[in-house]
Protein backbone atom coordinates (compact mmCIF):
# COMPACT_ATOMS: atom_id res chain seq x y z
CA UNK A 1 56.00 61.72 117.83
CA UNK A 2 58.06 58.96 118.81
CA UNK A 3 59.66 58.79 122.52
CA UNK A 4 63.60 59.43 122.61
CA UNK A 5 66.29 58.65 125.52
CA UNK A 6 69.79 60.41 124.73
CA UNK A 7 72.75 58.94 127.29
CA UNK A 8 75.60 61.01 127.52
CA UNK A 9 78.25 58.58 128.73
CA UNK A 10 81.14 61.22 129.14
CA UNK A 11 84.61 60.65 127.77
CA UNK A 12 83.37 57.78 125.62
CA UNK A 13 86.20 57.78 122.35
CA UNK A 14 85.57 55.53 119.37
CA UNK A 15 88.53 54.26 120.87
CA UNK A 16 86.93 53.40 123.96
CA UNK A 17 84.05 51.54 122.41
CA UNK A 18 85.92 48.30 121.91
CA UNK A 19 85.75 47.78 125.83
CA UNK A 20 82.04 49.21 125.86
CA UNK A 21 80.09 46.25 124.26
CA UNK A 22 76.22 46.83 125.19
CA UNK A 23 77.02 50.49 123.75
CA UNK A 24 79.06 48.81 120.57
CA UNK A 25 75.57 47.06 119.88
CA UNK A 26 73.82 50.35 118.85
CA UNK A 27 76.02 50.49 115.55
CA UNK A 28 79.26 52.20 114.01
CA UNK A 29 80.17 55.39 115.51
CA UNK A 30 79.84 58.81 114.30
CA UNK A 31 82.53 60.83 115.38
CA UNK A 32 81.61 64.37 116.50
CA UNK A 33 83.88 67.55 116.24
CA UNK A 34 83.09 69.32 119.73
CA UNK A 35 83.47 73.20 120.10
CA UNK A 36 85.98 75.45 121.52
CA UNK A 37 86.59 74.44 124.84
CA UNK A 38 85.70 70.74 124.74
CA UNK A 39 84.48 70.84 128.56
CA UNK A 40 81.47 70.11 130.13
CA UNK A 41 79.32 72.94 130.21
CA UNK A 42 79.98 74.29 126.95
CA UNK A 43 79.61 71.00 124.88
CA UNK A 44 75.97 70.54 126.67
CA UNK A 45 75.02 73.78 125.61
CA UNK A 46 76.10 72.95 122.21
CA UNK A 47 74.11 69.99 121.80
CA UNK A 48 70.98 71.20 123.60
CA UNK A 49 70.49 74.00 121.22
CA UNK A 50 72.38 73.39 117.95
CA UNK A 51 74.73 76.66 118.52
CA UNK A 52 77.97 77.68 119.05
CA UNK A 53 79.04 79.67 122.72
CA UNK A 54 79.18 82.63 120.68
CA UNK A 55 75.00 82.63 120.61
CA UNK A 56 74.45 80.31 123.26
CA UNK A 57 76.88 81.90 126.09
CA UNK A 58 78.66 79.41 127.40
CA UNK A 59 82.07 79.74 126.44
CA UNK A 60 83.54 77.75 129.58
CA UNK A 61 82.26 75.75 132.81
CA UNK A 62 82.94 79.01 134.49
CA UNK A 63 83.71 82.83 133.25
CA UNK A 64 84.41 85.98 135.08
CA UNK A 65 81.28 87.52 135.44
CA UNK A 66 82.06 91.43 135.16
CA UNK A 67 79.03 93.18 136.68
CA UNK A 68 79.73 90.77 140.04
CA UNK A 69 83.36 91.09 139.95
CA UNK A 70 83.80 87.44 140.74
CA UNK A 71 84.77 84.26 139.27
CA UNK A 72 82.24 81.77 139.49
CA UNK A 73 82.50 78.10 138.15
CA UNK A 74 79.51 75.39 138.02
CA UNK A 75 76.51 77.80 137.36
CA UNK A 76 73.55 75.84 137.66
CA UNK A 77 70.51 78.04 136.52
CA UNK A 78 69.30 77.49 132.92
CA UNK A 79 68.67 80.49 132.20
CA UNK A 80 72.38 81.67 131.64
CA UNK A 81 71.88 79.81 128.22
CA UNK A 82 70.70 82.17 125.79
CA UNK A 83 69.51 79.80 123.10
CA UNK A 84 66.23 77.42 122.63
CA UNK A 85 66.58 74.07 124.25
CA UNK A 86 65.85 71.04 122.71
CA UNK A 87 63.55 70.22 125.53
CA UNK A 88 61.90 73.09 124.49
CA UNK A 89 60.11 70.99 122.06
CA UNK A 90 58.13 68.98 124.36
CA UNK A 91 58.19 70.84 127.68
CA UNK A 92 56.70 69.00 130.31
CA UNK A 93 56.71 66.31 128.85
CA UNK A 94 60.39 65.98 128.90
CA UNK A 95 63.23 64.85 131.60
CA UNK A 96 66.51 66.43 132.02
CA UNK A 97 68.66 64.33 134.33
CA UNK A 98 72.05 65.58 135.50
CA UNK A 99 72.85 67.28 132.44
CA UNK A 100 74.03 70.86 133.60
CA UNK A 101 71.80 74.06 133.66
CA UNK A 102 69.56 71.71 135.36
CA UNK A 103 67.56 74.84 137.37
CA UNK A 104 64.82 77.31 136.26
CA UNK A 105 63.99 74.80 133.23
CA UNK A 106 60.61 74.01 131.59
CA UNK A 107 61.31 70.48 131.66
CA UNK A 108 59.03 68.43 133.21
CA UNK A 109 60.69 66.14 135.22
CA UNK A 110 65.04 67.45 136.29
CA UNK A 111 67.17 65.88 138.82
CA UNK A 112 69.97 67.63 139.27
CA UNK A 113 72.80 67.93 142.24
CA UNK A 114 72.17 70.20 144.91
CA UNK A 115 73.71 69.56 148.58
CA UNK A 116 72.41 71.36 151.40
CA UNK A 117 74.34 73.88 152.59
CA UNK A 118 74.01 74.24 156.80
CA UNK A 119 74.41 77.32 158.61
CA UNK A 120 77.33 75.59 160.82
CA UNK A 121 79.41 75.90 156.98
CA UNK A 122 78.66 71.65 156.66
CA UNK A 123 77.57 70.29 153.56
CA UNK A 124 74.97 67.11 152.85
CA UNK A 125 74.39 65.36 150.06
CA UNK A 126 70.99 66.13 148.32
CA UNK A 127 69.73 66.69 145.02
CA UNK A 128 67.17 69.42 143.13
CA UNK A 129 63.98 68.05 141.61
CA UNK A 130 61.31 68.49 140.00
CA UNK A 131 58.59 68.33 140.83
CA UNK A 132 60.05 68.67 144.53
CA UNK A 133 58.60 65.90 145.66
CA UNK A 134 60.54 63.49 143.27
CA UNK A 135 64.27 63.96 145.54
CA UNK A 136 62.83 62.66 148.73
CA UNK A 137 61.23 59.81 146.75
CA UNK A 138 64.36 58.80 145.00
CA UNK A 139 66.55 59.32 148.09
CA UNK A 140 64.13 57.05 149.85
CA UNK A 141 64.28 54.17 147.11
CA UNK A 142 68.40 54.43 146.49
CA UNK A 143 69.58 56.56 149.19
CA UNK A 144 71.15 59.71 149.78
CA UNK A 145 72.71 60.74 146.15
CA UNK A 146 76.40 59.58 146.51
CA UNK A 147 77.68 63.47 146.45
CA UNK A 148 81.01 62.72 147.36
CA UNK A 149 81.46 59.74 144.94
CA UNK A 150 80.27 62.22 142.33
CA UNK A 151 83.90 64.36 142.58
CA UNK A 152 86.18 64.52 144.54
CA UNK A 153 89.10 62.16 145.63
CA UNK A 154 86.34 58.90 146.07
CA UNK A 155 84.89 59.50 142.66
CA UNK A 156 83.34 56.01 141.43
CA UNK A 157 80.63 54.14 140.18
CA UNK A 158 78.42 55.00 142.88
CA UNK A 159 77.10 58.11 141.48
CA UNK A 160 76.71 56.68 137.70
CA UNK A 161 74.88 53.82 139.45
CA UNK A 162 72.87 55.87 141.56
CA UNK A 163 71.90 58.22 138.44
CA UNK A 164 70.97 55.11 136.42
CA UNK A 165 68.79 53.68 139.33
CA UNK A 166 66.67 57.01 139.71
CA UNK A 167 66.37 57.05 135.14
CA UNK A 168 65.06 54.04 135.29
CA UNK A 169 62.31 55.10 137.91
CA UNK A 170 61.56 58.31 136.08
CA UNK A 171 61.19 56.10 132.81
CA UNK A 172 58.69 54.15 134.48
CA UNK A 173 56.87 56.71 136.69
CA UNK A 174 56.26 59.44 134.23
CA UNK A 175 57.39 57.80 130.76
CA UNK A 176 58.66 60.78 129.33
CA UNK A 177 58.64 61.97 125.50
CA UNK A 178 62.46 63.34 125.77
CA UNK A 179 64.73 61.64 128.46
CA UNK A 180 67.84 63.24 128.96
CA UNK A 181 70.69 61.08 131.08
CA UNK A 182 74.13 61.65 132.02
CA UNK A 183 76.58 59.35 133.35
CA UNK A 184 79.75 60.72 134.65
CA UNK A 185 82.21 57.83 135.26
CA UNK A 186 84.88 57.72 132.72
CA UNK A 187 85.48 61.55 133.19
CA UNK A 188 87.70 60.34 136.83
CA UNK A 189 90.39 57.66 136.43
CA UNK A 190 91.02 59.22 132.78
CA UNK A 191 91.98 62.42 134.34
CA UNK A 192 93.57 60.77 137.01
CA UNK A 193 95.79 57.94 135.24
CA UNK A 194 95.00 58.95 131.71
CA UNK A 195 93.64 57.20 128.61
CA UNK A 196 95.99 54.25 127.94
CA UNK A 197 96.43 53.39 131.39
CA UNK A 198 95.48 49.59 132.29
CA UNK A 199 92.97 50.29 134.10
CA UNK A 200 90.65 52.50 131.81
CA UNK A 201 89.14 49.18 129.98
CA UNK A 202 87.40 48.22 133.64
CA UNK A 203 85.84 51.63 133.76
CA UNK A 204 84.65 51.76 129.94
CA UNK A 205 82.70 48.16 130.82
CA UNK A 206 81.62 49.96 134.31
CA UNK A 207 79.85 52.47 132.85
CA UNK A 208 78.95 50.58 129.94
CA UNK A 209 77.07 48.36 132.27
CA UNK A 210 74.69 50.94 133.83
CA UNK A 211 74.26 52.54 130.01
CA UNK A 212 73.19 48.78 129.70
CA UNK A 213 71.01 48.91 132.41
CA UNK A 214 68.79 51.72 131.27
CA UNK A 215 69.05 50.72 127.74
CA UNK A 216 66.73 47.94 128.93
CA UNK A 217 64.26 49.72 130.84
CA UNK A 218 64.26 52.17 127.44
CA UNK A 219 61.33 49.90 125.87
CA UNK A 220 60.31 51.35 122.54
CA UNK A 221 62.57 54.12 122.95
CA UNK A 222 64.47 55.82 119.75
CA UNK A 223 67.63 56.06 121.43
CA UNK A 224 71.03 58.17 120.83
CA UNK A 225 74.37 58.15 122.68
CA UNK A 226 76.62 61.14 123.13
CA UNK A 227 79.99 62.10 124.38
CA UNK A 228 81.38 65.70 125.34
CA UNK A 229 84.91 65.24 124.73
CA UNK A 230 87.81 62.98 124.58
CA UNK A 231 90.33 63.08 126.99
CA UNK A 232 93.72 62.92 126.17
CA UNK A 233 97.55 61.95 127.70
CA UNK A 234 99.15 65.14 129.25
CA UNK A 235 102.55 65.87 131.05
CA UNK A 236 102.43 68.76 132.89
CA UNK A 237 100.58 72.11 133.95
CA UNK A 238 100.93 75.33 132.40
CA UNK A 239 100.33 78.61 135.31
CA UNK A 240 99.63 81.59 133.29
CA UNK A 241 98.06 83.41 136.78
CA UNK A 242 101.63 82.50 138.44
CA UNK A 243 103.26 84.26 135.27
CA UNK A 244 101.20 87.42 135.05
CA UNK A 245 101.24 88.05 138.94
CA UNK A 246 105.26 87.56 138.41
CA UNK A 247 105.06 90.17 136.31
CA UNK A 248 103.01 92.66 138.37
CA UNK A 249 99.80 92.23 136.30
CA UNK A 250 97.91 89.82 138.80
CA UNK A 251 96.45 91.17 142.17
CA UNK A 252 95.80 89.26 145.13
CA UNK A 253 94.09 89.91 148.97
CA UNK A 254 94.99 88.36 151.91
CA UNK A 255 93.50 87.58 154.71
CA UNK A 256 93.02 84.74 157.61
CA UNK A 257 92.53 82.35 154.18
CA UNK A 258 95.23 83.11 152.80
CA UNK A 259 95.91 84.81 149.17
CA UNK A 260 92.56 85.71 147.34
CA UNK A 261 92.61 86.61 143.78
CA UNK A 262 91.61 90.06 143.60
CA UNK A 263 89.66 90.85 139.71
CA UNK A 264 89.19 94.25 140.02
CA UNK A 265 92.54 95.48 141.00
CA UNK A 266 94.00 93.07 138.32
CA UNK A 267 95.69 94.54 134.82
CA UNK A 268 95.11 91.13 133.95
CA UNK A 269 94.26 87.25 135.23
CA UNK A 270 93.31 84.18 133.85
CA UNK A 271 90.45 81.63 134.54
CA UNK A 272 91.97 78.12 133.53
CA UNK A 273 89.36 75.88 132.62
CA UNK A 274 91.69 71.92 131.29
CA UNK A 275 93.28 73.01 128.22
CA UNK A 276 91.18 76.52 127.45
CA UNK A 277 91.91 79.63 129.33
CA UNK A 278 90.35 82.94 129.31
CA UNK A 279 92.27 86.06 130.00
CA UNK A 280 90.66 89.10 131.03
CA UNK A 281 92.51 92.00 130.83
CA UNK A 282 91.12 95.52 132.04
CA UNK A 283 93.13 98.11 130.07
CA UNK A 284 92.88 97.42 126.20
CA UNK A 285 96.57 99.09 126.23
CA UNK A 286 97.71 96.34 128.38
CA UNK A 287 96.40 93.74 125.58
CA UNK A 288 99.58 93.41 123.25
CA UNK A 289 102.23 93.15 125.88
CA UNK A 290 99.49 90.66 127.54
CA UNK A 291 99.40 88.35 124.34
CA UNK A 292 103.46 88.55 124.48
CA UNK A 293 103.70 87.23 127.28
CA UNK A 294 101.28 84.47 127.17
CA UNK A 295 102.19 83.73 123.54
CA UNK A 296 106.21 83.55 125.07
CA UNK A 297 105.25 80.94 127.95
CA UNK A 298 105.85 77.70 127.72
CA UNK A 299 103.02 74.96 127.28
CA UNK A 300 100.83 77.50 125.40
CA UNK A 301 99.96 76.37 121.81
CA UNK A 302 98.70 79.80 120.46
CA UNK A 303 95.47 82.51 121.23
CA UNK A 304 92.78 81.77 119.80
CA UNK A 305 90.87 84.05 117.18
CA UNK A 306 87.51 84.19 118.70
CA UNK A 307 85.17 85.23 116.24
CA UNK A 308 86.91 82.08 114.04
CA UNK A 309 86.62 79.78 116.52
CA UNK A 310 83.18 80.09 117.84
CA UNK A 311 83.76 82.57 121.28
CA UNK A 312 83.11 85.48 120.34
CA UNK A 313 81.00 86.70 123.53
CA UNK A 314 80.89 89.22 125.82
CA UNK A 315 81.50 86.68 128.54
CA UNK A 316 85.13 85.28 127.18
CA UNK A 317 88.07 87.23 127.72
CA UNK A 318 89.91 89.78 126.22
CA UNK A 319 92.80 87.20 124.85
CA UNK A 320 91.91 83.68 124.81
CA UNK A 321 94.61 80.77 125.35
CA UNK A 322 94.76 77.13 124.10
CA UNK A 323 97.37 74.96 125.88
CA UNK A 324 99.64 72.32 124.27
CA UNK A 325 98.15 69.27 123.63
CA UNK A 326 100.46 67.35 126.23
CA UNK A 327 99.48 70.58 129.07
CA UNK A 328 96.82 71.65 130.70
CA UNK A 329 96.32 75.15 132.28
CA UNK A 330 96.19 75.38 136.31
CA UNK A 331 94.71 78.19 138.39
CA UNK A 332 96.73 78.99 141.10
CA UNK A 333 98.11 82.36 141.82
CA UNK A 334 99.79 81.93 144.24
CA UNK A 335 103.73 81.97 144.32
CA UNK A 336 104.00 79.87 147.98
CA UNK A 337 102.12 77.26 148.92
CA UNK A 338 102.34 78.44 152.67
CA UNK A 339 99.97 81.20 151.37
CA UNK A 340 97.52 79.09 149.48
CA UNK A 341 93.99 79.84 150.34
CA UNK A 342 92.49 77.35 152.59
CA UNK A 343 89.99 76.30 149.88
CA UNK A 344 92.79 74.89 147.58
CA UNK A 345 93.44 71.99 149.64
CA UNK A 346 90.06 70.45 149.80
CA UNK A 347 87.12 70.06 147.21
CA UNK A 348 85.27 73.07 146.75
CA UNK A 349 83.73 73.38 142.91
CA UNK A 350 82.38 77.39 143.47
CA UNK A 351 85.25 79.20 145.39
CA UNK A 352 87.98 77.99 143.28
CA UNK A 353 88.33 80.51 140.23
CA UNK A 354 89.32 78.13 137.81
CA UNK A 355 88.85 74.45 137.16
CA UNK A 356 91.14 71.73 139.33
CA UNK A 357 91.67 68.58 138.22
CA UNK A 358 93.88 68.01 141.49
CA UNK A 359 90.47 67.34 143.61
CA UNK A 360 90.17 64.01 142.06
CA UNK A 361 93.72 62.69 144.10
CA UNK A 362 94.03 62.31 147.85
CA UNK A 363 97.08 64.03 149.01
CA UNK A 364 99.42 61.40 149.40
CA UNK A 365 101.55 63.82 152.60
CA UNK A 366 97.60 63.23 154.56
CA UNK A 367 97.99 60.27 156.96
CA UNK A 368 94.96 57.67 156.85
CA UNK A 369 95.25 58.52 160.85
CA UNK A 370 94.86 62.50 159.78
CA UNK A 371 92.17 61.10 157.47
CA UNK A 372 90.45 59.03 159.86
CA UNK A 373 90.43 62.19 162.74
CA UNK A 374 88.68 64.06 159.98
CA UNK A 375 85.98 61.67 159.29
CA UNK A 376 85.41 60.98 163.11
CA UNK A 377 85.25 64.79 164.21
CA UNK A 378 82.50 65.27 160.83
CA UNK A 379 80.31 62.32 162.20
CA UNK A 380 80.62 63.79 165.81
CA UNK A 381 79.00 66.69 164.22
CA UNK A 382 81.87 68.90 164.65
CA UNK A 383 83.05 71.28 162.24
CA UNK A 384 86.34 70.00 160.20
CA UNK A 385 88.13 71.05 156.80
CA UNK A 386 88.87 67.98 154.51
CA UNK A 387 92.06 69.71 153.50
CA UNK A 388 93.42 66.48 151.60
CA UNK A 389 93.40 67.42 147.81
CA UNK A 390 96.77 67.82 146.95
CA UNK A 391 98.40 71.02 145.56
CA UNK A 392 101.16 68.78 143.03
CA UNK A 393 99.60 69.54 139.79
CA UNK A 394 101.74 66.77 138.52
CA UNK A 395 99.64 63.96 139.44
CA UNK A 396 96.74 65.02 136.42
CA UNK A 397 97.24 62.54 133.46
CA UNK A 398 94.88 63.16 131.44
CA UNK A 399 92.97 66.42 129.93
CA UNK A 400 90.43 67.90 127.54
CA UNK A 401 89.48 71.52 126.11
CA UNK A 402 91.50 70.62 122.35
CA UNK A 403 89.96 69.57 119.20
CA UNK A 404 90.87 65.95 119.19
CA UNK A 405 94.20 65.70 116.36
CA UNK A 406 92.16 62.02 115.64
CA UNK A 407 88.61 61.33 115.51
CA UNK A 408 89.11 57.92 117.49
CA UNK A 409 90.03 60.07 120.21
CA UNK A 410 87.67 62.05 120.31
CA UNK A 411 83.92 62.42 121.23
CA UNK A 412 81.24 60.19 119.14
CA UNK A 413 77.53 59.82 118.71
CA UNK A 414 76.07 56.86 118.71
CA UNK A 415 71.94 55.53 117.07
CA UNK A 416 72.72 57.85 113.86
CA UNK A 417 75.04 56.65 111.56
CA UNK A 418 78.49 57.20 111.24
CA UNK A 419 78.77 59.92 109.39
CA UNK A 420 81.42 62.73 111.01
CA UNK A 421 79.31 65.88 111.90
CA UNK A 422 80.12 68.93 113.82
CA UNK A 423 78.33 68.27 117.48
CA UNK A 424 76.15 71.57 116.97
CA UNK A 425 74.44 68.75 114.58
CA UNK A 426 73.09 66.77 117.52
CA UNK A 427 70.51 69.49 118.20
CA UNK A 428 68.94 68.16 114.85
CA UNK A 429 69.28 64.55 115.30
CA UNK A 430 67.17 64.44 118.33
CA UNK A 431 64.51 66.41 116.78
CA UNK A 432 64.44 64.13 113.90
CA UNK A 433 64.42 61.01 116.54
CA UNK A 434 61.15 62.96 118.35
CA UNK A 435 59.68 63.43 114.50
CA UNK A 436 60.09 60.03 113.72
């Protein structure tokens, strides 16, 4: 059984590759149709077990889970996959790091991240391991894991550098059969500024320098690079939850946070994940004049047949939206921003019930005094709210969730050929790599 390292180098295009050359070395590329959405969660799932998120579960980075009556985004146990692995093969002797679903695994060796939450509501950078041991000893070698370089408004580098330090020390401490690796970096400036901005090229050759980095600590290794998704130009936000609460269909609580989405008192809400989102709508009666409305709104391309498309699952909604390919859909629910809750102003992943792009931009109305006050009072160990993410959904240039309309722009696989396959075939070409 030969030894295999896969790099997932996220929102790597064929288009892309030209700045990427380390990566262009590996051959031609092999574009790869991704599955309805194109985000994160649910294209990882699709490669790690061959199978669509109608059998494997994960129809979207986050879903409304119905027996909690909550919204929860960023789910990091494994075990809400409900498909074999393609770790699975070799177990132990396998790593698995930063790919998501990175807890309760059979892997060997995972890194994954995992801040520690204090009782005082702070929040310090730290990461999951196993075995246990392995955090401390990377934190100790590289320092802390760069959390807030890893999202959020700072967003850089750091965190693919960090990620390809601690790879190449698992490569060489436990020389695993399957080594799993992903780098992050291209996901943030092509949000923020889109894919044809002038500064993308510098961030393709970033990244494509730490992909270089571990390529050459790979030794022997039959390797294979991946993509999720491409991400592509967009104009403007589309806020279905604004439009159903408009029309008396969305509920909401408030209290000394402001305006909390309610799900259970809701006829109907939406959980916006980039360009996907799924609408859950109690009352099967309320279902047509639902799809009317969302069909009517501007920026929506059309509802998606499930059982066609691949998400047919208990967890998607009852209707299912795709946006326009120049939109993307936003979360908020609110109709004043003087009643925003206080989360939606700084960078907070799980309370959010939807997906928000805006956490990548410093508010440009936050002073770098106001800034400054915030960072002094968290070092004094006081308590402080970073409320600088910005609520101008405006600022987003670029977003993903849509089958690319060309395979140049979207996502590729790269040590097999370049023959176009759908990206449930990756499954199979890392088992062939292991069986070579």
């Amino acid at each position: 059984m030969a030894k295999v390292l896969v790099l997932n180098v996220v929102g790597l295009t064929p288009a892309l590759l030209e700045h990427a050359p380390r990566l262009k070395q590996l051959g031609p590329p092999a574009p790869l149709t991704p599955p309805l959405p194109a985000v994160t969660s649910t294209c990882q799932a699709t490669m790690l077990t061959g199978k669509l998120p109608s059998e494997h579960g994960i129809v979207a980075n986050g879903w409304y889970f119905r027996d909690l009556n909550e919204v929860w985004f960023w789910r990091q146990s494994n075990r809400l996959i409900q498909a074999r692995r393609i770790w699975e093969d070799v177990d132990a002797r396998s790593a698995v790091l930063f790919w998501w679903f990175n807890m309760a695994t059979t892997a060997g060796v995972t890194i994954t991240p995992r801040p520690a939450y204090l009782a005082d509501g702070g929040k310090l950078p730290d990461v999951y391991t196993t075995p246990p041991k392995l955090g401390r000893d990377l934190q100790r070698s590289h320092g802390d894991f760069p959390l807030f370089k890893f999202w959020g408004p700072m967003a850089g580098i750091e965190s693919t550098r960090w990620i390809a330090d601690s790879a190449l020390e698992v490569l060489q401490r436990y020389d695993p059969q399957l080594c799993l690796v992903y780098l992050p970096h291209l996901d943030y400036d092509l949000q923020r500024y889109g894919p044809h901005d002038e500064r993308i090229p510098a961030q393709v050759a970033a990244v494509d320098a730490e992909a270089g980095r571990i390529l050459d600590g790979a030794g022997d290794r039959e390797v294979l690079v991946v993509s999720e998704y491409g991400i592509t130009p967009v104009t403007g936000a589309v806020h279905l939850n604004r439009t159903l609460r408009q029309k008396g269909l969305l509920e909401v609580q408030e209290n000394a946070t402001g305006e909390l989405l309610d799900p259970h008192r809701s006829r109907a809400f939406a959980v916006c994940d980039h360009q996907l989102a799924h609408i859950y709508v109690r009352d099967p009666a309320d279902i047509a004049p639902v799809r009317e409305l969302v069909e009517s709104t501007d920026g929506v391309d059309c509802l998606l047949d499930v059982e066609k498309t691949g998400l047919d699952h208990q967890r998607s909604g009852e209707l299912v939206a795709l946006s326009a390919k120049d939109s993307w859909f936003a979360y908020p629910y609110w109709l004043d921003d003087a009643k925003a809750p206080d989360f939606a102003r700084t960078v907070d992943i799980h309370r959010k019930p939807g997906y928000d792009p805006c956490e990548l931009f410093l508010d440009p109305e936050v002073s770098k005094l106001k800034l400054f006050s915030f960072m002094l009072r968290k070092k004094l160990g006081l308590r402080t709210t970073f409320s600088v993410v910005p609520l101008d959904t405006s600022l987003v240039k670029g977003s993903h969730g849509r089958l690319p309309d060309d395979p140049a722009d979207g996502p590729l696989l790269l040590g097999d050929g370049d023959r176009p396959r759908h990206m449930t075939e990756v499954f199979g070409a890392i088992e062939r790599k292991l069986g070579a």
